[in-house]
Protein backbone atom coordinates (compact mmCIF):
# COMPACT_ATOMS: atom_id res chain seq x y z
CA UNK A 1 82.57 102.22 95.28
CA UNK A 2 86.08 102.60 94.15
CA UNK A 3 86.29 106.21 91.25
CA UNK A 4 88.98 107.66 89.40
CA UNK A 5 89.23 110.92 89.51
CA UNK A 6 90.99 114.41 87.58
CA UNK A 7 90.66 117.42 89.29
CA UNK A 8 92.01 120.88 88.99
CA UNK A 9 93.97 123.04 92.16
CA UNK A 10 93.77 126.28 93.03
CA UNK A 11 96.46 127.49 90.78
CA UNK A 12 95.21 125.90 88.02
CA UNK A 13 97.89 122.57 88.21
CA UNK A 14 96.30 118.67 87.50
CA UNK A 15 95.26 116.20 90.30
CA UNK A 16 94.44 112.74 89.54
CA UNK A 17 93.98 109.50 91.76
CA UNK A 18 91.35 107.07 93.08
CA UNK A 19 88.90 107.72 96.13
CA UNK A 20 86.59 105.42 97.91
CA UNK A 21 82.94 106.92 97.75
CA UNK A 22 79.13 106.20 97.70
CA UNK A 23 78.45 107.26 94.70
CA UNK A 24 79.79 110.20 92.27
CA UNK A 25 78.07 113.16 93.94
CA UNK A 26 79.30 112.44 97.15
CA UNK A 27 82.74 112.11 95.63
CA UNK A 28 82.69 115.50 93.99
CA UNK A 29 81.41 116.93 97.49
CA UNK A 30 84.95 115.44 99.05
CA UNK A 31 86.73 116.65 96.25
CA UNK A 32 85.70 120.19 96.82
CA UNK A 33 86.09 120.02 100.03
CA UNK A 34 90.31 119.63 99.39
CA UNK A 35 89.74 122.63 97.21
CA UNK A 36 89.50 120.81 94.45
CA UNK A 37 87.97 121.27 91.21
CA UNK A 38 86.48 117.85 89.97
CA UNK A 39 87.03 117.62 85.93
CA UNK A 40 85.76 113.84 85.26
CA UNK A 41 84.52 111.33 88.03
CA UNK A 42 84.37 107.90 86.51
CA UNK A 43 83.30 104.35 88.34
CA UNK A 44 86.55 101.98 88.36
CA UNK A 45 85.11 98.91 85.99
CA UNK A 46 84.89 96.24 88.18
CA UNK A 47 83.91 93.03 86.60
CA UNK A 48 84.33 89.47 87.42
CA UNK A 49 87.84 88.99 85.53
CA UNK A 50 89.21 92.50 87.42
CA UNK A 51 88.69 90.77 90.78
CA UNK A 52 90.59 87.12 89.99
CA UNK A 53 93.39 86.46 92.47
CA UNK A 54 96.06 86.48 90.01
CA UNK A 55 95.13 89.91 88.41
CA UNK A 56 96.04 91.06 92.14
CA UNK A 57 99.38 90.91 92.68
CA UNK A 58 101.52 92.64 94.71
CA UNK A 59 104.87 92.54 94.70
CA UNK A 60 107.82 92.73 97.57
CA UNK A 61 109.27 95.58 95.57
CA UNK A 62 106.17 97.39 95.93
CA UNK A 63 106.18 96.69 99.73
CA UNK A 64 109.31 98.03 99.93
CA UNK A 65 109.19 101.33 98.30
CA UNK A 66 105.96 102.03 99.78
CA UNK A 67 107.96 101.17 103.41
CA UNK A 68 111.27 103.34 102.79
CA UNK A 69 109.44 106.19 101.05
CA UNK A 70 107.14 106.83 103.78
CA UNK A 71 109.84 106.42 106.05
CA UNK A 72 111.87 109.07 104.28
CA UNK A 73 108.86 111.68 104.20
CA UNK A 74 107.82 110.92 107.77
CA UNK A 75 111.78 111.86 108.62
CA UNK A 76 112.04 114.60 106.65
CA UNK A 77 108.61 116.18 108.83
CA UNK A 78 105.65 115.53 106.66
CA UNK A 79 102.70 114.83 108.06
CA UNK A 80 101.27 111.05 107.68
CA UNK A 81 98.71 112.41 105.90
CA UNK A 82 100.62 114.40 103.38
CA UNK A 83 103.11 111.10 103.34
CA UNK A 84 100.72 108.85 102.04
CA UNK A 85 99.15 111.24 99.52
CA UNK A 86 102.13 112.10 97.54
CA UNK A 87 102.68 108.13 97.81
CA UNK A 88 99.80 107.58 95.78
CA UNK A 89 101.49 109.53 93.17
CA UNK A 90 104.76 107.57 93.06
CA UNK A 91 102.67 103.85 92.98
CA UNK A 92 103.51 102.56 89.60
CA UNK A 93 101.41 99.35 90.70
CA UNK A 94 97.68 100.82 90.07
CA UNK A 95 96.69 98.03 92.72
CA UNK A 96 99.26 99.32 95.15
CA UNK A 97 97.96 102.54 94.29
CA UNK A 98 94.08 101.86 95.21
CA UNK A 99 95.62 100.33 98.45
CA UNK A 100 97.40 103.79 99.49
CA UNK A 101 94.21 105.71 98.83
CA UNK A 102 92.36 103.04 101.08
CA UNK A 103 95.44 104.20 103.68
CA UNK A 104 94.38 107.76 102.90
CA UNK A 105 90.53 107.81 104.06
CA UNK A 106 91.32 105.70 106.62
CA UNK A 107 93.73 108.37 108.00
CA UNK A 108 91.98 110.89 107.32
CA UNK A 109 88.96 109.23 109.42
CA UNK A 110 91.05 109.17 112.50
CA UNK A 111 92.21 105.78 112.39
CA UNK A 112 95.72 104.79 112.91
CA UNK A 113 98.22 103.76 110.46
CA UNK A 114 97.88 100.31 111.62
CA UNK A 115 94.31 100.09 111.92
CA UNK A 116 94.23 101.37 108.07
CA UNK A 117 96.93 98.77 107.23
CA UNK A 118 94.53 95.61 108.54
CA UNK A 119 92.08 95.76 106.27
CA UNK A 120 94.38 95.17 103.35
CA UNK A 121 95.60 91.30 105.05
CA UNK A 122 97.22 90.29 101.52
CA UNK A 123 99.46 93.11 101.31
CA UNK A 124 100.74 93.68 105.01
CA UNK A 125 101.60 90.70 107.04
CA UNK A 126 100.18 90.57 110.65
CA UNK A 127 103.90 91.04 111.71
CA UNK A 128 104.48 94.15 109.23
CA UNK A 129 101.05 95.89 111.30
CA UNK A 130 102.29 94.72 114.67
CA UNK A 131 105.59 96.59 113.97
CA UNK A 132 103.90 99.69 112.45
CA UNK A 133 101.23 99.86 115.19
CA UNK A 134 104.82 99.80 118.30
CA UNK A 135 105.91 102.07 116.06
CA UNK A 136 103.03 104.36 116.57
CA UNK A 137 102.99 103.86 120.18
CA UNK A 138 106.66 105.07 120.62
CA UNK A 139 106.89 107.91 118.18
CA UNK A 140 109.44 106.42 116.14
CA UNK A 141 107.52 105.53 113.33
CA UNK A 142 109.62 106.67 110.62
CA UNK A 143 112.82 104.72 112.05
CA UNK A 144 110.61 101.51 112.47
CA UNK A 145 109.48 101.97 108.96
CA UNK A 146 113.34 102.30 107.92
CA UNK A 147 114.28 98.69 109.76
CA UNK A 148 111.20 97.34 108.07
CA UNK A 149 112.38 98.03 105.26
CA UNK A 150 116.04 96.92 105.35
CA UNK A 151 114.31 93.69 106.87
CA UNK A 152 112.08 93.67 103.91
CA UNK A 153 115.09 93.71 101.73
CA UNK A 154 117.18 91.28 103.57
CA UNK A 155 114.15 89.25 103.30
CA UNK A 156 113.66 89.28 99.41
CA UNK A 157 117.50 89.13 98.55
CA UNK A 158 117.60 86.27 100.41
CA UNK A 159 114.42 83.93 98.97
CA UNK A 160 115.95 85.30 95.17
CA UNK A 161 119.33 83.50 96.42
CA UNK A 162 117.30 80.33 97.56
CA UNK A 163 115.02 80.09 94.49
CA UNK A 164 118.14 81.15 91.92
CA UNK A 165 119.54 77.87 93.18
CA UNK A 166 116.96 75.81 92.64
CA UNK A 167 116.09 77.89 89.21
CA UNK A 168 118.61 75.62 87.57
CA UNK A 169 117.95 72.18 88.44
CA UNK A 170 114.22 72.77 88.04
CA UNK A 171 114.60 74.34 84.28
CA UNK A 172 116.86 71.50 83.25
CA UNK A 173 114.36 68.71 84.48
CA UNK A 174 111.37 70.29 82.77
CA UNK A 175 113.45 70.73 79.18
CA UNK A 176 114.63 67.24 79.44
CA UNK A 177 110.74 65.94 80.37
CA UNK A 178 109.81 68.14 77.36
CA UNK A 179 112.55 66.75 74.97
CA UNK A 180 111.53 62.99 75.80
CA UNK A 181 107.96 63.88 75.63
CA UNK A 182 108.86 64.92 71.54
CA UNK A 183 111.06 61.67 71.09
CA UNK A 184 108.32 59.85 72.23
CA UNK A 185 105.65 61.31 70.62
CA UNK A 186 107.04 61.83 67.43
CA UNK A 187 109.61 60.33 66.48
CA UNK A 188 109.65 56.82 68.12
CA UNK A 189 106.58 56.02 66.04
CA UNK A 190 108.63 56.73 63.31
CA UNK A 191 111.43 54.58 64.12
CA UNK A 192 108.57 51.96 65.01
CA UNK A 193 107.33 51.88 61.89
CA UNK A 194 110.95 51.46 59.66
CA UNK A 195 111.91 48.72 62.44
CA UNK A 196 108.42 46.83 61.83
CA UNK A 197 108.76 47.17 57.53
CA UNK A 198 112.20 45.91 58.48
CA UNK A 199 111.18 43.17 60.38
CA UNK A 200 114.44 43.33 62.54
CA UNK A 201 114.22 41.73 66.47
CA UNK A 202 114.32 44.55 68.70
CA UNK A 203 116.58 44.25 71.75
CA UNK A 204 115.23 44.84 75.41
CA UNK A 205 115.86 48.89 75.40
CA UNK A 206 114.12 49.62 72.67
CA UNK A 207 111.30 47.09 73.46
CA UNK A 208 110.94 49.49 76.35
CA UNK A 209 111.23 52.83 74.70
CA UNK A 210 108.48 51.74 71.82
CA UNK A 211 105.92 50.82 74.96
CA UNK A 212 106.83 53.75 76.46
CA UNK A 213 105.94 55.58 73.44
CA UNK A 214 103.05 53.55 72.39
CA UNK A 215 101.42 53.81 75.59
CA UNK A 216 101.42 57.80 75.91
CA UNK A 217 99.78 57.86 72.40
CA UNK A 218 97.45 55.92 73.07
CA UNK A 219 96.61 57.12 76.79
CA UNK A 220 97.92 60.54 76.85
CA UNK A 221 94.38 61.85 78.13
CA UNK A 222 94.60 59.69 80.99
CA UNK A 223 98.34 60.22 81.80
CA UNK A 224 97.23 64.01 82.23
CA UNK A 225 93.84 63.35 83.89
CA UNK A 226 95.70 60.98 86.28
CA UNK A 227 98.76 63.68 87.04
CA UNK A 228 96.08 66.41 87.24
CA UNK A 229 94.52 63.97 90.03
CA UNK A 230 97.69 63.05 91.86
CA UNK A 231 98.25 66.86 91.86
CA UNK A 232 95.03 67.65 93.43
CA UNK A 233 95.12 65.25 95.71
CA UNK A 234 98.53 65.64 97.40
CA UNK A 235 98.13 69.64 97.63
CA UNK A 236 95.29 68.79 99.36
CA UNK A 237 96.75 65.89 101.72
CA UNK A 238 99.68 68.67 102.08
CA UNK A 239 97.75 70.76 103.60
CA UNK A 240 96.14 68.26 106.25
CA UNK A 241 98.45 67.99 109.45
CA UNK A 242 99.36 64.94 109.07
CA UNK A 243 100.76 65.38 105.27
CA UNK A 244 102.29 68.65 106.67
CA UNK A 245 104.29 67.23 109.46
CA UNK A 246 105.43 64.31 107.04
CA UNK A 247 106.90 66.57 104.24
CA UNK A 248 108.29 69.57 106.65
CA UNK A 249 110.22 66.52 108.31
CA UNK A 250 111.43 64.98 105.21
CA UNK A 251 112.29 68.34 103.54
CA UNK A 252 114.64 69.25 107.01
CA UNK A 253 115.88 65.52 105.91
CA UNK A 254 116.67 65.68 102.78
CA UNK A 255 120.84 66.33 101.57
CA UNK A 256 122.11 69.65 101.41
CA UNK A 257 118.40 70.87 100.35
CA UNK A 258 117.82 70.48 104.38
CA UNK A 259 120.58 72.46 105.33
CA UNK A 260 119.95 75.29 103.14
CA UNK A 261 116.24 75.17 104.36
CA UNK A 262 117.48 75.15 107.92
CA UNK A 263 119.50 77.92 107.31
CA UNK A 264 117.26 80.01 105.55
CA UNK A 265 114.38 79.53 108.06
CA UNK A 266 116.96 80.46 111.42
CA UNK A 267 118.14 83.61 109.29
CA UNK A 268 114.65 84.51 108.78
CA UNK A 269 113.44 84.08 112.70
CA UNK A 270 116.52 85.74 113.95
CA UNK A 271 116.10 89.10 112.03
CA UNK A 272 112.05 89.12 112.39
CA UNK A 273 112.29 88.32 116.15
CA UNK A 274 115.03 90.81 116.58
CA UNK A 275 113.13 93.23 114.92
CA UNK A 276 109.98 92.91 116.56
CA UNK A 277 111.59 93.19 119.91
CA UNK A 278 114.10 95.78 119.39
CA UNK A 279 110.76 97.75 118.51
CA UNK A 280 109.07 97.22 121.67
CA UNK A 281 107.27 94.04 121.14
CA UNK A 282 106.33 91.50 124.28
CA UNK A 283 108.70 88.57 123.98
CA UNK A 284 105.83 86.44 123.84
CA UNK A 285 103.79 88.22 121.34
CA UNK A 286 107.07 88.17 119.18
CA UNK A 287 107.79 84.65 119.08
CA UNK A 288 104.40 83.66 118.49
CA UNK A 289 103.94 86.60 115.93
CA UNK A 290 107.74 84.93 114.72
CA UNK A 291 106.16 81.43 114.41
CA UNK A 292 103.82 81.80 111.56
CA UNK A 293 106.43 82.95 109.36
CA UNK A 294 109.06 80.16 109.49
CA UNK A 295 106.46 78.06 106.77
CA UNK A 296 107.78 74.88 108.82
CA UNK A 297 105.66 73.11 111.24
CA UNK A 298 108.41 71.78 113.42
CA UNK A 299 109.71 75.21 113.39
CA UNK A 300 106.53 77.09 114.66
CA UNK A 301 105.79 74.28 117.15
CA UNK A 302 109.68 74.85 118.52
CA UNK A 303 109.06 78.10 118.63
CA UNK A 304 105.35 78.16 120.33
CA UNK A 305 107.16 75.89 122.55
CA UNK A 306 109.89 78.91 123.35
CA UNK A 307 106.91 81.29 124.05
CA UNK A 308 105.32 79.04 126.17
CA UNK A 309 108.63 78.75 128.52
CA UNK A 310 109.34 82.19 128.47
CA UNK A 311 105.45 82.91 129.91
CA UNK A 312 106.48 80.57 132.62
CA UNK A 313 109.33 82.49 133.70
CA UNK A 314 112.16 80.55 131.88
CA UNK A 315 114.94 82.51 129.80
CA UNK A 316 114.60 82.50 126.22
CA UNK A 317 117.70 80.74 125.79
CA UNK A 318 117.23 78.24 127.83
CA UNK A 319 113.92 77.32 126.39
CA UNK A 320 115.48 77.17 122.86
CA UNK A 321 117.91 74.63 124.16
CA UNK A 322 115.17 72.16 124.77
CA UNK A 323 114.78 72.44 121.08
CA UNK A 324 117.75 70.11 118.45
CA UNK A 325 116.33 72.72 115.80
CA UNK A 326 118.02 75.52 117.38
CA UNK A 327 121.67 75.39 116.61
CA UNK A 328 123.91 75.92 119.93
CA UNK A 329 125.42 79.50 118.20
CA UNK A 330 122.12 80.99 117.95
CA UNK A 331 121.48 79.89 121.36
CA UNK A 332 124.56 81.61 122.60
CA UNK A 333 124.26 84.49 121.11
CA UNK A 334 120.25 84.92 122.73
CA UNK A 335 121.62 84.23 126.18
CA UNK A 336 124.30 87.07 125.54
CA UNK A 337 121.99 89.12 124.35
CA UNK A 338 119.67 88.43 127.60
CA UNK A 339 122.42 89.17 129.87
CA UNK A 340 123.64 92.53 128.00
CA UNK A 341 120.18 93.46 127.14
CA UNK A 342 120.57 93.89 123.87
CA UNK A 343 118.83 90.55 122.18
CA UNK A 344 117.93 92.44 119.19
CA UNK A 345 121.24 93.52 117.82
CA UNK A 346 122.59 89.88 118.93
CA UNK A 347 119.99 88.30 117.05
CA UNK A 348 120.91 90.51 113.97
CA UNK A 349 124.22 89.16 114.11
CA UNK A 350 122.70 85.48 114.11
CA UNK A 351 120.97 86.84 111.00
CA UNK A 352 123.71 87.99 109.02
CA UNK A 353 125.55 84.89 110.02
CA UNK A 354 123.12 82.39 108.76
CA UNK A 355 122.63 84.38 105.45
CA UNK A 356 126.28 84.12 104.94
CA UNK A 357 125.68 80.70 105.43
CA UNK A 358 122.64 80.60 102.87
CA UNK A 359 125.27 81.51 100.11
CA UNK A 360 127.86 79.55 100.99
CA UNK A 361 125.59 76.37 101.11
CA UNK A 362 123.63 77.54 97.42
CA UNK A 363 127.53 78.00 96.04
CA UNK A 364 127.83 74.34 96.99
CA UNK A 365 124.61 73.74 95.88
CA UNK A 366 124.73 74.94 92.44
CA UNK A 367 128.59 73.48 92.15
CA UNK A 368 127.71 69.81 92.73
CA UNK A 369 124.39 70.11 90.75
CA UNK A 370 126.09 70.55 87.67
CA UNK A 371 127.96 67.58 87.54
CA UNK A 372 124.81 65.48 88.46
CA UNK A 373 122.67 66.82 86.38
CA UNK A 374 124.80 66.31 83.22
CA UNK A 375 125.05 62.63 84.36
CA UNK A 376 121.62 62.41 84.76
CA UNK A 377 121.28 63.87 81.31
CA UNK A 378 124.17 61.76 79.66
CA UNK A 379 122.49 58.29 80.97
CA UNK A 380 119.24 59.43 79.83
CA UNK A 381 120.52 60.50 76.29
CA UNK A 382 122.72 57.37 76.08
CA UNK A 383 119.68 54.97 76.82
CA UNK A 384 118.17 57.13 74.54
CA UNK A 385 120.51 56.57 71.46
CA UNK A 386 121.34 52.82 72.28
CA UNK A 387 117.23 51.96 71.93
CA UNK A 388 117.27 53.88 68.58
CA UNK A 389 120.36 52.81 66.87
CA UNK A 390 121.07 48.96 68.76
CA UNK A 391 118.17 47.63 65.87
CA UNK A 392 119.68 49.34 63.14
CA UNK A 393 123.35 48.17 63.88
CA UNK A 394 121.89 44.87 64.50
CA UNK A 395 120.54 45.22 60.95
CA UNK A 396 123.78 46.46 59.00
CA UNK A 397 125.52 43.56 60.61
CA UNK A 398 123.08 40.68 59.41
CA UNK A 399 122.86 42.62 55.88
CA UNK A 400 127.06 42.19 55.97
């Protein structure tokens, strides 16, 4: 069971955390056995609503700091052990927390760092253990951790540059479905009813707006039941092969949002595949370890492809050449870094390159947006105002 504890030192100073334990004697037993004092031993409350999947979030900032400070300690000549217990301190996260005190026992048991990290799956990524665990093997574990954790940085500047440019697009279109919603709701009956006491002949646009707006009063319940189902059912088709394959092809399609995928996915596999080999990693095991992250099923299947060459003896080059996804620079710069022996620090370079590319394509992205948006908006608006006022200019004109 998972306790919180507050125990005294030697020299009289406060110690607080959480320890894993079958039950609170046993807990006070470890805690004197660190020459510890125990104070209070309390159970961690763990009812239903504690355990629901969004009340357990971790976040890549967490990842990070946890990464680079236990870099910087294992540098600096702490012990592991010693590491990850003053890390427990720092966690501000009291999830990320419990998870370094899971670390802790499992360290302390004689497991390795990477054996400890597997049991927490939705924290660090089968690639983030593989890493740690060659990292282990070659006695460099505190400059593994410090790549990790510039890769783990790259990584999250990166998907905040992709999802700041589509931020803005995405906020505009839900405003303006929220604004209708209230013109329909609202204040088209309204209009509806003065036209009606009026009796004035409504012209085509407003014959539409008025069913438009009659017709979500009046089925509103099954406008939401039936986007609730259409919801449901494609997240569910999306995640059949089939519906996967369709909408990872038509997402590489699509203008400009293609590109910037493209871009974003080669920048990712170039510095995770550089950094899983320039730590020791099989080719093989790196580009199928690589393939799971691109989030693209052409991608991983290009890339399972690779691995399979390169088991047969083929260069890794030359297998990505059998692949259109692969551009012919990143190509290049594998087959240099084949011949000089130095693929990792090539495929760094293809990195940085496609990131640069990332924010030259969102700068594009976000410049021609604008403009379409607002003429998206300004048609709307205009078809808007023409079905409102058309009827009563029609009216002035017959009262004249």
């Amino acid at each position: 069971m998972k306790l919180r504890y507050k125990a005294a030192t030697a020299d009289g100073k406060l110690s607080q955390g959480l320890l894993d334990a079958k039950d609170i004697d046993g807990a006070a037993k470890y805690l004197r056995e660190k020459n510890l004092i125990p104070i209070t031993i309390e159970r961690i409350d763990n009812k239903f609503w504690n355990n629901l999947p969004f009340l357990k979030k971790f976040s890549q900032a967490d990842l990070v700091l946890f990464t680079r400070q236990l870099s910087s300690m294992l540098s600096s000549g702490l012990t592991l052990f010693r590491a990850l217990e003053i890390l427990k301190e720092q966690m501000q996260n009291p999830k990320m927390a419990e998870v370094v005190m899971s670390l802790i026992n499992e360290v302390e048991e004689g497991k390795t760092l990477a054996q400890a990290l597997e049991k927490h799956p939705q924290v660090f990524s089968p690639i983030y253990i593989s890493i740690i665990s060659a990292g282990e093997k070659s006695g460099l574990l505190d400059k593994v951790l410090l790549r990790l954790a510039d890769n783990l940085e790259k990584q999250a500047k990166l998907r905040s540059t992709v999802k700041g440019a589509l931020m803005y697009p995405v906020i505009v279109m839900i405003l303006m479905v929220v604004v209708m919603s209230i013109m329909m709701i609202f204040v088209i009956p309204q209009l509806t009813v003065l036209y009606t006491n009026l009796n004035v002949e409504l012209p085509l646009p407003t014959k539409i707006v008025v069913g438009l707006s009659n017709f979500m009063i009046a089925a509103w319940p099954l406008v939401l039941l039936g986007g609730a189902v259409v919801i449901i059912g494609f997240r569910k088709w999306a995640k059949t092969p089939d519906g996967k394959m369709l909408i990872d092809t038509t997402v590489l399609k699509l203008p400009v949002f293609g590109k910037l995928v493209t871009q974003t996915i080669l920048a990712e596999f170039a510095r995770t595949f550089g950094l899983l080999v320039g730590t020791g990693t099989l080719v093989v095991q790196a580009l199928n370890e690589t393939a799971d992250t691109t989030g693209n099923i052409l991608f991983k299947n290009a890339i399972l492809g690779v691995a399979k060459q390169v088991e047969k003896g083929v260069t890794i080059g030359d297998s990505m050449s059998y692949y259109p996804l692969f551009p012919p620079l990143i190509i290049q710069l594998v087959k240099i870094g084949e011949q000089t022996g130095k693929i990792d620090d090539t495929l760094v370079k293809a990195s940085e390159y496609f990131e640069r590319e990332v924010d030259q394509t969102v700068k594009t992205l976000t410049t021609a947006m604008e403009p379409f948006i607002m003429v998206v908006l300004g048609i709307g608006v205009a078809f808007l105002i023409i079905s409102v006022i058309t009827p009563i200019y029609s009216l002035i004109s017959s009262i004249q």
